[in-house]
C-alpha atoms as a PDB file:
ATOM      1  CA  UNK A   1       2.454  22.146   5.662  1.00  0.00           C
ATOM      2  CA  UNK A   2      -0.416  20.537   4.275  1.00  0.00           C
ATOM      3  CA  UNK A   3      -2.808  22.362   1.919  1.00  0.00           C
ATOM      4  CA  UNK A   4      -6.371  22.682   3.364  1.00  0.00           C
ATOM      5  CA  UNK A   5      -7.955  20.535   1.584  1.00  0.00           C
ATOM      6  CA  UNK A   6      -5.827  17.586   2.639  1.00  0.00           C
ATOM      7  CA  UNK A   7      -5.080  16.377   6.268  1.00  0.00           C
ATOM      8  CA  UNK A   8      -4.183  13.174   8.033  1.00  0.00           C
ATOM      9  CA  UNK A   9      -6.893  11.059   9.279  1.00  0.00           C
ATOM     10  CA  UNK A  10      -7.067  11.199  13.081  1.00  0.00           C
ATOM     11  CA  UNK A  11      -7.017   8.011  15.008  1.00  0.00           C
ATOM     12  CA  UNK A  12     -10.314   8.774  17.503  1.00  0.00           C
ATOM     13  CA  UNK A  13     -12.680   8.269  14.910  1.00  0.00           C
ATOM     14  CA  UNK A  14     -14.801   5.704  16.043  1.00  0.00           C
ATOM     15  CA  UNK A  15     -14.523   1.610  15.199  1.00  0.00           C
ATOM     16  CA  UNK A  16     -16.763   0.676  12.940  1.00  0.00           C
ATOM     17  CA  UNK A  17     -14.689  -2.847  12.758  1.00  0.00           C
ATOM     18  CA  UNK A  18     -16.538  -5.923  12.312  1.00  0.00           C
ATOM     19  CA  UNK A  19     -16.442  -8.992  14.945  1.00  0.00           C
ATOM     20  CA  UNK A  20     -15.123 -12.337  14.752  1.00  0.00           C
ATOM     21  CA  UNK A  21     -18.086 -13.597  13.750  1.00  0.00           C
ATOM     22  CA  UNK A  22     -18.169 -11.816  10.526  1.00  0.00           C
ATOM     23  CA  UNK A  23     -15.195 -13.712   9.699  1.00  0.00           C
ATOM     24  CA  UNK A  24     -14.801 -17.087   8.037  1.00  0.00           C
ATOM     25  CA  UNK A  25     -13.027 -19.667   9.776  1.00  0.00           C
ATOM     26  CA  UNK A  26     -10.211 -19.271   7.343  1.00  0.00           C
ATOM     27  CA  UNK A  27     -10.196 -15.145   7.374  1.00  0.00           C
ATOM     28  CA  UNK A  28      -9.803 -15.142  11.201  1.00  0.00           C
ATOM     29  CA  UNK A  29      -6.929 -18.125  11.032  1.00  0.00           C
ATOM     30  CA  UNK A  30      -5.246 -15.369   8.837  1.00  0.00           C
ATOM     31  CA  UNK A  31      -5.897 -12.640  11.303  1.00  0.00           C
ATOM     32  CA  UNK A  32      -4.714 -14.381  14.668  1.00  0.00           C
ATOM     33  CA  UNK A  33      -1.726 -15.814  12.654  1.00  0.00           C
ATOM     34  CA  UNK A  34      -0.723 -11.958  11.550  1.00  0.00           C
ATOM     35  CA  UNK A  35      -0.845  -9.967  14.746  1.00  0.00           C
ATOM     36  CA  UNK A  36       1.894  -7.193  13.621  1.00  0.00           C
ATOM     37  CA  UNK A  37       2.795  -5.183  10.989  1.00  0.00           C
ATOM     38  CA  UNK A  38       5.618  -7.575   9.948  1.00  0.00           C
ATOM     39  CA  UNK A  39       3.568 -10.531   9.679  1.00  0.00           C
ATOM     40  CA  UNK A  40       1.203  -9.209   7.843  1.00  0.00           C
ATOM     41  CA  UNK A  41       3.482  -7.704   5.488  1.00  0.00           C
ATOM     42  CA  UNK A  42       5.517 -11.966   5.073  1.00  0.00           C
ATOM     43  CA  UNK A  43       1.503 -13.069   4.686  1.00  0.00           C
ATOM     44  CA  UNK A  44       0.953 -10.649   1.576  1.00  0.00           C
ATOM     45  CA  UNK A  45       4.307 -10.978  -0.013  1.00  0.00           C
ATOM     46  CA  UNK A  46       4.251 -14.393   0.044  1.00  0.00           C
ATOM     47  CA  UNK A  47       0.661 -14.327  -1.937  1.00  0.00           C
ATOM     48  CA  UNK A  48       1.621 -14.329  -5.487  1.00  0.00           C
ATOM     49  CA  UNK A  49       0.840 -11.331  -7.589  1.00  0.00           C
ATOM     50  CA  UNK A  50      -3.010 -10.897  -9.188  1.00  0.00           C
ATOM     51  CA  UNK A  51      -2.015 -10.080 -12.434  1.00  0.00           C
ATOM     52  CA  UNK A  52      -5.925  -9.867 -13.334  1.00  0.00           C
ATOM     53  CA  UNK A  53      -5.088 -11.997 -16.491  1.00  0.00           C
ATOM     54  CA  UNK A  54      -8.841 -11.945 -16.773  1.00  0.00           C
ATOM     55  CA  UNK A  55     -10.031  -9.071 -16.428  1.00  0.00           C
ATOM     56  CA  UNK A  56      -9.431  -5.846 -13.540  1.00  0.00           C
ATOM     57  CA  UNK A  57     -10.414  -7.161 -10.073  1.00  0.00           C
ATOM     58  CA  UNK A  58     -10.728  -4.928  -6.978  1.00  0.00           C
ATOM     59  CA  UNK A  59     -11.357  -8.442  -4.405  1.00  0.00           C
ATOM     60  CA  UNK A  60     -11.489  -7.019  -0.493  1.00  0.00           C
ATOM     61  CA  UNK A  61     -10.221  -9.377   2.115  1.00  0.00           C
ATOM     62  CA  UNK A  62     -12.358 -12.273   1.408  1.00  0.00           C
ATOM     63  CA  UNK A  63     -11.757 -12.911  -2.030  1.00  0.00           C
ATOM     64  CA  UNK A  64      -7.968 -12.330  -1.835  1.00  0.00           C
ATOM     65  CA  UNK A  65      -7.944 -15.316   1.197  1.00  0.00           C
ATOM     66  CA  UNK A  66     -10.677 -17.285  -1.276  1.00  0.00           C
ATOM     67  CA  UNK A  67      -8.070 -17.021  -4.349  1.00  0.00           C
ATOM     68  CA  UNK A  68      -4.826 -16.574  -2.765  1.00  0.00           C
ATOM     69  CA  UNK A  69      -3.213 -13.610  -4.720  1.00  0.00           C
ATOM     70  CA  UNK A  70      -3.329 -10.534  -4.457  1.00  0.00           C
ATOM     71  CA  UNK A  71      -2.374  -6.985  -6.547  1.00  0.00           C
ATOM     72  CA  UNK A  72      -1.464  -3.787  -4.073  1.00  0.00           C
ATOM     73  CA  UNK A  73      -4.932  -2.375  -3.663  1.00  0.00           C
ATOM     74  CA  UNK A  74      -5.869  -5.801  -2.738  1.00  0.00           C
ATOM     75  CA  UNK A  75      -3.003  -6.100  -0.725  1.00  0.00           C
ATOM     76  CA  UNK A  76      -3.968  -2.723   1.251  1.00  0.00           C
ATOM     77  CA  UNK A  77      -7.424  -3.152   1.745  1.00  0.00           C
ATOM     78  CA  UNK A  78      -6.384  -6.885   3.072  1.00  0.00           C
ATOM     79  CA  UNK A  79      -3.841  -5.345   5.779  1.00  0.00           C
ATOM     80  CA  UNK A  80      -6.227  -2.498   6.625  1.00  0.00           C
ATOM     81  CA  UNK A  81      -8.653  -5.476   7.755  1.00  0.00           C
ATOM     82  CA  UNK A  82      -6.566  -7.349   9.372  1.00  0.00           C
ATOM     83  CA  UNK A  83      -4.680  -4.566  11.352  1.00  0.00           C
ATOM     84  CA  UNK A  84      -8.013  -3.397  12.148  1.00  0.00           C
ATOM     85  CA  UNK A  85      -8.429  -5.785  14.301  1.00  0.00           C
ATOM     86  CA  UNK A  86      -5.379  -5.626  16.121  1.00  0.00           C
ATOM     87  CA  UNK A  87      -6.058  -1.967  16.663  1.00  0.00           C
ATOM     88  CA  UNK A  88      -4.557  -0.080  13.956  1.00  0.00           C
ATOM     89  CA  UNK A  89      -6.838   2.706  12.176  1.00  0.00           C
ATOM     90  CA  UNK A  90      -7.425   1.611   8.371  1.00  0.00           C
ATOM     91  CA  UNK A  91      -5.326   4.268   6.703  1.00  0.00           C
ATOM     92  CA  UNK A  92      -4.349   4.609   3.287  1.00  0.00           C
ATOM     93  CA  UNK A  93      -1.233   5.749   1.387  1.00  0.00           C
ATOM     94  CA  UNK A  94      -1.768   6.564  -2.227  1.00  0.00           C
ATOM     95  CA  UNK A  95       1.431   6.913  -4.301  1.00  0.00           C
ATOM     96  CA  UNK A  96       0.317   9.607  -7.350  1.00  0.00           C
ATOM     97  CA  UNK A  97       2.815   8.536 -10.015  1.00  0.00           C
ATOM     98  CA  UNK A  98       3.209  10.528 -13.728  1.00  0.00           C
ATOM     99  CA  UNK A  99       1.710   7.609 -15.489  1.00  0.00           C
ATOM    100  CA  UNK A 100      -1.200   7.220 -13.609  1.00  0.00           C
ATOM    101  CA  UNK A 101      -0.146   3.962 -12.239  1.00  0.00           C
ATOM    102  CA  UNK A 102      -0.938   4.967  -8.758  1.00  0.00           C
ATOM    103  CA  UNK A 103       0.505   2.470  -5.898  1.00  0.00           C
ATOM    104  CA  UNK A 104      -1.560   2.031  -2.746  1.00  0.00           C
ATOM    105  CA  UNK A 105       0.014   0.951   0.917  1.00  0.00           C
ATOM    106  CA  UNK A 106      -1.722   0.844   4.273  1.00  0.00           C
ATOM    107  CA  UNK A 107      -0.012   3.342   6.726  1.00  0.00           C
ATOM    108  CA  UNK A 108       0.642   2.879  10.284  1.00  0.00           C
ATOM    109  CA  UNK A 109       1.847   4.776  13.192  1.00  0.00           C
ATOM    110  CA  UNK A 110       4.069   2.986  16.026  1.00  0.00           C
ATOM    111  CA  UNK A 111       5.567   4.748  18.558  1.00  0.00           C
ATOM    112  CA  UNK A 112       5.075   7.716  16.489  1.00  0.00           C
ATOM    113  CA  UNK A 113       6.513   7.440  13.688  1.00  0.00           C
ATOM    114  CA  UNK A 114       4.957   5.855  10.175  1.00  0.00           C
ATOM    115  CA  UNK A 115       5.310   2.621   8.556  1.00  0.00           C
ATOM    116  CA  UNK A 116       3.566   0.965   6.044  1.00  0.00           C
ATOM    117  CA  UNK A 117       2.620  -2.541   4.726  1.00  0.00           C
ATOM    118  CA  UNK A 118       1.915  -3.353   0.691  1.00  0.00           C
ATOM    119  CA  UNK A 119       2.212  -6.443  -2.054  1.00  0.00           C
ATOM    120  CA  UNK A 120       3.698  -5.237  -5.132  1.00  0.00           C
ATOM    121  CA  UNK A 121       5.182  -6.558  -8.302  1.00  0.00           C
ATOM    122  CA  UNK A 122       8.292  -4.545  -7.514  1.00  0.00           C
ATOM    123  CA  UNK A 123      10.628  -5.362  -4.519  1.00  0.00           C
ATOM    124  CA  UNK A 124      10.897  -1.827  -3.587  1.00  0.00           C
ATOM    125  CA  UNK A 125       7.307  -1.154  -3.580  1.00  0.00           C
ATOM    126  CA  UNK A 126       6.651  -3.165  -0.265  1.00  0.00           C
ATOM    127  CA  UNK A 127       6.325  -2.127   3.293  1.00  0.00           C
ATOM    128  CA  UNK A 128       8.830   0.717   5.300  1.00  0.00           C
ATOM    129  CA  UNK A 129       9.381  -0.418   8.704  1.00  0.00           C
ATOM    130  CA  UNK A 130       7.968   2.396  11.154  1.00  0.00           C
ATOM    131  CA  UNK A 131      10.788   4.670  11.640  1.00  0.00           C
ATOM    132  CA  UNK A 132       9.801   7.826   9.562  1.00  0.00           C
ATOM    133  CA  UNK A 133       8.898  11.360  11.645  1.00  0.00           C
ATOM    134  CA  UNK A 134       6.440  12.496   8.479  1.00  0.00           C
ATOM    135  CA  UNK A 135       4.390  10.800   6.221  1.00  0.00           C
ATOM    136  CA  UNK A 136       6.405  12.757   3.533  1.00  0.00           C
ATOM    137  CA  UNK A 137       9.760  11.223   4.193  1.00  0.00           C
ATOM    138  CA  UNK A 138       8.112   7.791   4.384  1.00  0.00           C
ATOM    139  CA  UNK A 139       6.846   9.187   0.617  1.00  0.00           C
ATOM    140  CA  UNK A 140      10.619   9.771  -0.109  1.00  0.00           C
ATOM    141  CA  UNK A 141      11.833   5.977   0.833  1.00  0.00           C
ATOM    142  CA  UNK A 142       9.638   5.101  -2.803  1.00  0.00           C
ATOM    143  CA  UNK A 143      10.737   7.514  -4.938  1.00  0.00           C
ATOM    144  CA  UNK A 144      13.563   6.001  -6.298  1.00  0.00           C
ATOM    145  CA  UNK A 145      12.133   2.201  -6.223  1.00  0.00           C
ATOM    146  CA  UNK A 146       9.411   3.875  -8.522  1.00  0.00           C
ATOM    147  CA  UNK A 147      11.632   4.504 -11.661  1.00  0.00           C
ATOM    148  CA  UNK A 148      10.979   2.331 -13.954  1.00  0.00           C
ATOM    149  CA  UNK A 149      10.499   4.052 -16.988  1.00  0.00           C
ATOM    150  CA  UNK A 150       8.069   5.859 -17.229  1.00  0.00           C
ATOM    151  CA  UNK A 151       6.598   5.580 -13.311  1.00  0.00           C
ATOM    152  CA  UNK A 152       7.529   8.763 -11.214  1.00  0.00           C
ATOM    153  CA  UNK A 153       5.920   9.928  -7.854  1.00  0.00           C
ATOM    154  CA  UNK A 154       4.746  13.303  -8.128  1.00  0.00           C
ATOM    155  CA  UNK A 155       2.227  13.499  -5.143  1.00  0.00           C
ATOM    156  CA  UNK A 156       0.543  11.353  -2.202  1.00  0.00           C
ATOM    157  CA  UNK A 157      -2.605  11.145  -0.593  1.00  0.00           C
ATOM    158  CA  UNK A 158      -3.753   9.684   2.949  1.00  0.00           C
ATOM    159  CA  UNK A 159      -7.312   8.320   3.152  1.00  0.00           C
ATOM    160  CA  UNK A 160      -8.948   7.215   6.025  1.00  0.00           C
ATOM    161  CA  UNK A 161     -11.065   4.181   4.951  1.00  0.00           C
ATOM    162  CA  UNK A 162     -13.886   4.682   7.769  1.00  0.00           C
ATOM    163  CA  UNK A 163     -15.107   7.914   5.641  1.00  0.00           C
ATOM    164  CA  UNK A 164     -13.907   7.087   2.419  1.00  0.00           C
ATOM    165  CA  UNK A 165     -16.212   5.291   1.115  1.00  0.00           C
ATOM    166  CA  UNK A 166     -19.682   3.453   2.630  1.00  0.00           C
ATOM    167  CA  UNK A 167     -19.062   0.203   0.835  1.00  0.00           C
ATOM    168  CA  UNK A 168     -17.914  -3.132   2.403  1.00  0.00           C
ATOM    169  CA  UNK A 169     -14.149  -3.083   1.706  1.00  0.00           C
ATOM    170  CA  UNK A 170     -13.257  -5.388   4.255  1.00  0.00           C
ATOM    171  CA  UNK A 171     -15.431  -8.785   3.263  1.00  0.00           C
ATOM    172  CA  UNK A 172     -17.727  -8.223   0.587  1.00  0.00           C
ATOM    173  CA  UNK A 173     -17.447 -10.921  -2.332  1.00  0.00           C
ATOM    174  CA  UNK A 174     -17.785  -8.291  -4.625  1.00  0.00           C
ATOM    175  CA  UNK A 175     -15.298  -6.202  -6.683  1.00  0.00           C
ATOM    176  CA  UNK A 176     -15.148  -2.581  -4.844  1.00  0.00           C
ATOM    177  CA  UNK A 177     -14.246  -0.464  -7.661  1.00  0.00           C
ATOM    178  CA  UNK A 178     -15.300   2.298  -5.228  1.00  0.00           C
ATOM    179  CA  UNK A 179     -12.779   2.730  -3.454  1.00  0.00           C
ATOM    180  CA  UNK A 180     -10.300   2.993  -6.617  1.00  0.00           C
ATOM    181  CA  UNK A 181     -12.542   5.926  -7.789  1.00  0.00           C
ATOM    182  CA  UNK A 182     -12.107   7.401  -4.296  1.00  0.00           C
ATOM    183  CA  UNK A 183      -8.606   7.584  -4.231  1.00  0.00           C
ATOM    184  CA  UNK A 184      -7.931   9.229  -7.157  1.00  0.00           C
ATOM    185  CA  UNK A 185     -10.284  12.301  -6.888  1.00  0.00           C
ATOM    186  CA  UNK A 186      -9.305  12.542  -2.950  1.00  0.00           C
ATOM    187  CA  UNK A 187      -6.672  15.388  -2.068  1.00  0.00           C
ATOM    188  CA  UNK A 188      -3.116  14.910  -2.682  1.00  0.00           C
ATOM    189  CA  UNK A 189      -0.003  16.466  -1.879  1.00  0.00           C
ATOM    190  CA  UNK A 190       2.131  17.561  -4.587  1.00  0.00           C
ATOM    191  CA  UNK A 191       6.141  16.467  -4.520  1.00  0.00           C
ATOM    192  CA  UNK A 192       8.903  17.902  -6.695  1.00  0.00           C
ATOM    193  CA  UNK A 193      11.533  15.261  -6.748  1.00  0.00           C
ATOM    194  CA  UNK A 194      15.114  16.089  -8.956  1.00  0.00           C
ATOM    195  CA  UNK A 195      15.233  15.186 -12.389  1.00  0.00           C
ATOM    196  CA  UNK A 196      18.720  14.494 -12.361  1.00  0.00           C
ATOM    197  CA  UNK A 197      18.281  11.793 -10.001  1.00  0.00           C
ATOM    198  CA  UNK A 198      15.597  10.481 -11.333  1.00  0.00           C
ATOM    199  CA  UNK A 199      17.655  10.426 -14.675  1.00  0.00           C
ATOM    200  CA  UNK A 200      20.509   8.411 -12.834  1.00  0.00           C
ATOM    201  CA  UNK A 201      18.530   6.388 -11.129  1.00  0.00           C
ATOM    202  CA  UNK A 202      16.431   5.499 -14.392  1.00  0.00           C
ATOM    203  CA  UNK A 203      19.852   4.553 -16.004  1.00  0.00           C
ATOM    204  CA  UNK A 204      20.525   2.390 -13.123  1.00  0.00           C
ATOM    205  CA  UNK A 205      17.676   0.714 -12.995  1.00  0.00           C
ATOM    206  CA  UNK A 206      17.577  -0.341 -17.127  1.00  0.00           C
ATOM    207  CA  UNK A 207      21.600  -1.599 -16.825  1.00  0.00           C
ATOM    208  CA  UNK A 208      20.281  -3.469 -14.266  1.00  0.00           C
ATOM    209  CA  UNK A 209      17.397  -5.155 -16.439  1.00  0.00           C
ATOM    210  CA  UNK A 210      19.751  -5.789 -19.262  1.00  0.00           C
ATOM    211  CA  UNK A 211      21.987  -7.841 -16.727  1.00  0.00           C
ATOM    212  CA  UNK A 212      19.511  -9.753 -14.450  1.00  0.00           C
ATOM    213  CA  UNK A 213      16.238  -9.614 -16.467  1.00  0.00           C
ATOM    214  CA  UNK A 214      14.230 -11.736 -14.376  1.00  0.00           C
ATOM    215  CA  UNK A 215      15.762 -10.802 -10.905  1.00  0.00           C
ATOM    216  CA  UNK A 216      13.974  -8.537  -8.516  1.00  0.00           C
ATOM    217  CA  UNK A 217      15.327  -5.057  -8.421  1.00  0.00           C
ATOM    218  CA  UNK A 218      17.005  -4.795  -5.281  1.00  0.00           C
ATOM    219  CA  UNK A 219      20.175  -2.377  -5.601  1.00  0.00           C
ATOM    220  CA  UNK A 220      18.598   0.472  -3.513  1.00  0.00           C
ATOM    221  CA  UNK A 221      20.203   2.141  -0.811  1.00  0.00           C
ATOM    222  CA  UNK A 222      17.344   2.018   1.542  1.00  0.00           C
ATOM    223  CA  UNK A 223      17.041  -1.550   1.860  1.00  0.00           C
ATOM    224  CA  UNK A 224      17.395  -1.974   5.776  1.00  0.00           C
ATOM    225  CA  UNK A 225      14.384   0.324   6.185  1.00  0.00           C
ATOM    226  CA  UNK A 226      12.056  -2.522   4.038  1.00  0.00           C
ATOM    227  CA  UNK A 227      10.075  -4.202   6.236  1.00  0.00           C
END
């Protein structure tokens, strides 16, 4: 059960999603190319990763299509517009991790059951293909492509981004740092996860480093449910 202060957004809030015409010719190629979860999920993951070398950045839609990268907030807010349009409610999943290095992933529903889509640094840290009953196993499938280090997921939050926040997340060529500060004061669900495991899996994860430095991190067991 989920405290009372935190619930799942429901789906019959109304559209507020913007027409065609608000797009730019290239923005809309990008949505009619990416008409499902999966290729939305190739279009980000393909984008290399905004490693803000110059400074934070918080781009919506528009400026990750203007400079072609994106980081996973980006990456969210990105597939929340685009899904949008293909009838999918712009949820949020925020990943609450120990070092405050939160991860962010739109969330779906298909057939009932939850997916999601990201772009992360970290080749676990991508989309789940919908096939979870709850939002909290979904949650689960991360928690050991989290360790690395320090990172650990200790709690999740779902945000709906119709009521989140009354800035233009979907095309505004400006940074919107509001939705950032949204997230982390919104409700979250706590998770207890077992520190042995985590301790194995954190001594998997660093052999692993020592021996392929600059390969992806890919030993999980949960692969086939990446999407």
């Amino acid at each position: 059960m989920f405290p009372k202060s935190f619930s799942v957004p429901q789906n019959y809030l109304p559209s507020t999603a913007p027409g065609r015409e608000a797009f730019r010719p290239e923005e809309w190629a990008v949505v009619r190319r990416c008409r499902t979860p999966k290729q939305v999920q190739n279009y980000l993951r393909r984008l290399p990763y905004n490693w803000e070398k110059r400074g934070e950045t918080l781009r919506t839609f528009r400026g990750v299509v203007r400079h072609g990268s994106a980081h996973c907030l980006e990456g969210a807010l990105s597939a929340a517009t685009i899904m949008e349009q293909h009838g999918y409610p712009p949820l949020l999943l925020d990943l609450e991790s120990q070092d405050q290095l939160d991860h962010v992933l739109f969330l779906f529903k298909k057939d009932g059951k939850w997916g999601t889509i990201a772009r992360s640094r970290d080749a676990g840290l991508h989309g789940r293909k919908p096939v979870f009953r709850t939002i909290r196993n979904l949650v689960m499938s991360y928690v050991d492509p989290y360790v690395d280090g320090v990172a650990r997921v200790i709690g999740y939050g779902v945000a709906d981004l119709r009521t989140l926040v009354k800035c233009d997340w979907r095309l505004s060529s400006k940074y919107v740092k509001e939705v950032e500060r949204a997230l982390i004061v919104m409700p979250h669900k706590s998770i207890r996860t077992s520190d042995r495991r985590h301790q194995a899996i954190l001594r998997q994860f660093q052999a692993f480093k020592r021996k392929y430095p600059d390969r992806p991190v890919t030993f999980y067991s949960n692969r086939n449910l990446w999407l």
